[in-house]
C-alpha atoms as a PDB file:
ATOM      1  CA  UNK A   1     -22.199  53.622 -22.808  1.00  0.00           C
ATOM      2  CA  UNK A   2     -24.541  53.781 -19.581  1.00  0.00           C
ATOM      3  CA  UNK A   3     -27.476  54.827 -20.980  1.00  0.00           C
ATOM      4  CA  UNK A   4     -30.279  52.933 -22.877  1.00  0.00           C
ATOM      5  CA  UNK A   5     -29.608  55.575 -25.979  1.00  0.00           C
ATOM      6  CA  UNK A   6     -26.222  54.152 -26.358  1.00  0.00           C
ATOM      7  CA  UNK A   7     -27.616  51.300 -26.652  1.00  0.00           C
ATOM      8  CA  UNK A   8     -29.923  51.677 -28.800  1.00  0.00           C
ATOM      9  CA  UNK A   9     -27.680  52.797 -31.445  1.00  0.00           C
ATOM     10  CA  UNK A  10     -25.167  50.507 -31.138  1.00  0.00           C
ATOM     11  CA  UNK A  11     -27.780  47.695 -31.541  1.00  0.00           C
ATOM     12  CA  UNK A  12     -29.207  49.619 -34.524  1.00  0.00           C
ATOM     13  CA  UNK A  13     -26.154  49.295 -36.248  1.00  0.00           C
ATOM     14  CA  UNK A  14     -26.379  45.349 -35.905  1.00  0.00           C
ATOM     15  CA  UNK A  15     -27.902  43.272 -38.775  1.00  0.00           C
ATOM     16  CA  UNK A  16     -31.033  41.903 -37.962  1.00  0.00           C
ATOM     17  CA  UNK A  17     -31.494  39.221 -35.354  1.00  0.00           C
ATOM     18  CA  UNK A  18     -27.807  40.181 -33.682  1.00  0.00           C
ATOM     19  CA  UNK A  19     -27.366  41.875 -30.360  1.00  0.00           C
ATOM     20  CA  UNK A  20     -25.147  43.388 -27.962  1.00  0.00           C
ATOM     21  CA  UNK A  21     -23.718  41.114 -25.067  1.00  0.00           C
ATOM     22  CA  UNK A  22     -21.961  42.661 -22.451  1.00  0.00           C
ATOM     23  CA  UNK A  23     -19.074  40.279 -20.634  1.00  0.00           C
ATOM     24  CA  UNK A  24     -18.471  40.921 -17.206  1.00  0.00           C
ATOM     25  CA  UNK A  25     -15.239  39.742 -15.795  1.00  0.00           C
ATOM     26  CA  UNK A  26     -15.145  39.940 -11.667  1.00  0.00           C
ATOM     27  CA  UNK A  27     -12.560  38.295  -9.037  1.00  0.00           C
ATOM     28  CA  UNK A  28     -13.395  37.820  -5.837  1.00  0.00           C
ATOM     29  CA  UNK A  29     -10.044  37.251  -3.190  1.00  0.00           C
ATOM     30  CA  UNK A  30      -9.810  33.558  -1.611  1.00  0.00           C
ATOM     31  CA  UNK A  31      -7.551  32.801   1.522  1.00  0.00           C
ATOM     32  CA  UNK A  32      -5.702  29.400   0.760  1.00  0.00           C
ATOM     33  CA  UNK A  33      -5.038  28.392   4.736  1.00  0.00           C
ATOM     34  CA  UNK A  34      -4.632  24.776   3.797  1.00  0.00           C
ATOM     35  CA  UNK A  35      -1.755  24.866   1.732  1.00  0.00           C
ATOM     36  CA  UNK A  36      -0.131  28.437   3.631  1.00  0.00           C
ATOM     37  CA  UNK A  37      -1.196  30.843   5.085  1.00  0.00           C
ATOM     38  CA  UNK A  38       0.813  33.545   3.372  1.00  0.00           C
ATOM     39  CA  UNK A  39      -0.559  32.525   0.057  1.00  0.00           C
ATOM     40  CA  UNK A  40      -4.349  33.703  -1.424  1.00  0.00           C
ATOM     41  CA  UNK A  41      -5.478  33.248  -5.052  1.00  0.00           C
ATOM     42  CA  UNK A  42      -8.261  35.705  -6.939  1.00  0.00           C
ATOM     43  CA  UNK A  43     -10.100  33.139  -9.099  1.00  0.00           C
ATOM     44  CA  UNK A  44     -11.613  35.065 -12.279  1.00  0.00           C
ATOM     45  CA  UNK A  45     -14.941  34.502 -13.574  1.00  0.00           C
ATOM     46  CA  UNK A  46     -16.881  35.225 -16.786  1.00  0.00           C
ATOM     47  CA  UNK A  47     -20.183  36.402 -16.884  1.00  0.00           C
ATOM     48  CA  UNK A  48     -22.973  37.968 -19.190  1.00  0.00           C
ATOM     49  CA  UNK A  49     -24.136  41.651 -18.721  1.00  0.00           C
ATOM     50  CA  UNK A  50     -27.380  40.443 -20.274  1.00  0.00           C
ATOM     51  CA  UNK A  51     -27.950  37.697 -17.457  1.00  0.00           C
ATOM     52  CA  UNK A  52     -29.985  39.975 -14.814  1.00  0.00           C
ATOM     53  CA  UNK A  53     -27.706  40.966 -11.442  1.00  0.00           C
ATOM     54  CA  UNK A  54     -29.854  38.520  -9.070  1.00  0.00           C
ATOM     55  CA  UNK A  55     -28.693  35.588 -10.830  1.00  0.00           C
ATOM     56  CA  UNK A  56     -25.320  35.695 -12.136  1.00  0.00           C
ATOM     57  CA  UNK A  57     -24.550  36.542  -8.107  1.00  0.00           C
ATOM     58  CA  UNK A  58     -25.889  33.837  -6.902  1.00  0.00           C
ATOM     59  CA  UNK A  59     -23.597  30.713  -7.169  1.00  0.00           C
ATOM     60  CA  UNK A  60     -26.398  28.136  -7.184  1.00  0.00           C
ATOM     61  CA  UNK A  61     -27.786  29.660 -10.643  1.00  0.00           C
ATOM     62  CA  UNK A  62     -24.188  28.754 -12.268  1.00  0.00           C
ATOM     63  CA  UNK A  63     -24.334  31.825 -14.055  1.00  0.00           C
ATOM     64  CA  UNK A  64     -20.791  32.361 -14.099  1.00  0.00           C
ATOM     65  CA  UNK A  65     -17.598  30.337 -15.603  1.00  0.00           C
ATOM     66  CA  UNK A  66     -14.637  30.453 -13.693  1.00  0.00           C
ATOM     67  CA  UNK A  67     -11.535  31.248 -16.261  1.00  0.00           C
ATOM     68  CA  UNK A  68      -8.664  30.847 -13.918  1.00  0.00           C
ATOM     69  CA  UNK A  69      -6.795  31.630 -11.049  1.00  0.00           C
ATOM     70  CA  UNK A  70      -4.489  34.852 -10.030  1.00  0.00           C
ATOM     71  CA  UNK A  71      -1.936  33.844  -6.898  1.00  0.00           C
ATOM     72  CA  UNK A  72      -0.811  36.447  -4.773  1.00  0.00           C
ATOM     73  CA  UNK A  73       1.945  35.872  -2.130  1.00  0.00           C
ATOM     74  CA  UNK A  74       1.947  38.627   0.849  1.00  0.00           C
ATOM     75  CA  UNK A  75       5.040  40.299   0.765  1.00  0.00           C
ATOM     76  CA  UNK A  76       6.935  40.969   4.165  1.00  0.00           C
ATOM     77  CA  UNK A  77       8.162  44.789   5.083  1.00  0.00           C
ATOM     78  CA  UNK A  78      11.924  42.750   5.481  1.00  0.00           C
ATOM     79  CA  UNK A  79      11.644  41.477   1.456  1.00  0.00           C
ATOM     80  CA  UNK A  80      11.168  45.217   0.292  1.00  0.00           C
END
């Protein structure tokens, strides 16, 4: 899957005029310190593999859609 001949195969299988598109899914973590700061939430985001690395991560090209939000509390060493 990481080399071009992969690629090529796969997208000789394809009918004519269709093609591969890789989706990227990334998270990046994001402190919430107005609301608490024990709390932090991983938005997700959806991207194309086929949109080139300089753009889709760059936030001013809006090359990404952001698909939700993952909360994470901390947990103390007293709660375990």
């Amino acid at each position: 899957m990481w080399t071009g001949h992969w690629w090529h195969a796969v997208q000789d299988r394809l009918p004519e005029g269709a093609s591969v598109v890789p989706v990227i899914i990334t998270t990046d973590k994001t402190q919430l310190t107005r609301f608490s700061s024990s709390k932090s939430i991983y938005p997700i985001y959806l991207t194309s593999g086929n949109i080139p690395r300089a753009i889709h991560q760059n936030p001013g090209q809006h090359a990404c859609i952001l698909i939700g939000y993952l909360s994470v509390d901390k947990i103390l060493k007293n709660e375990l």
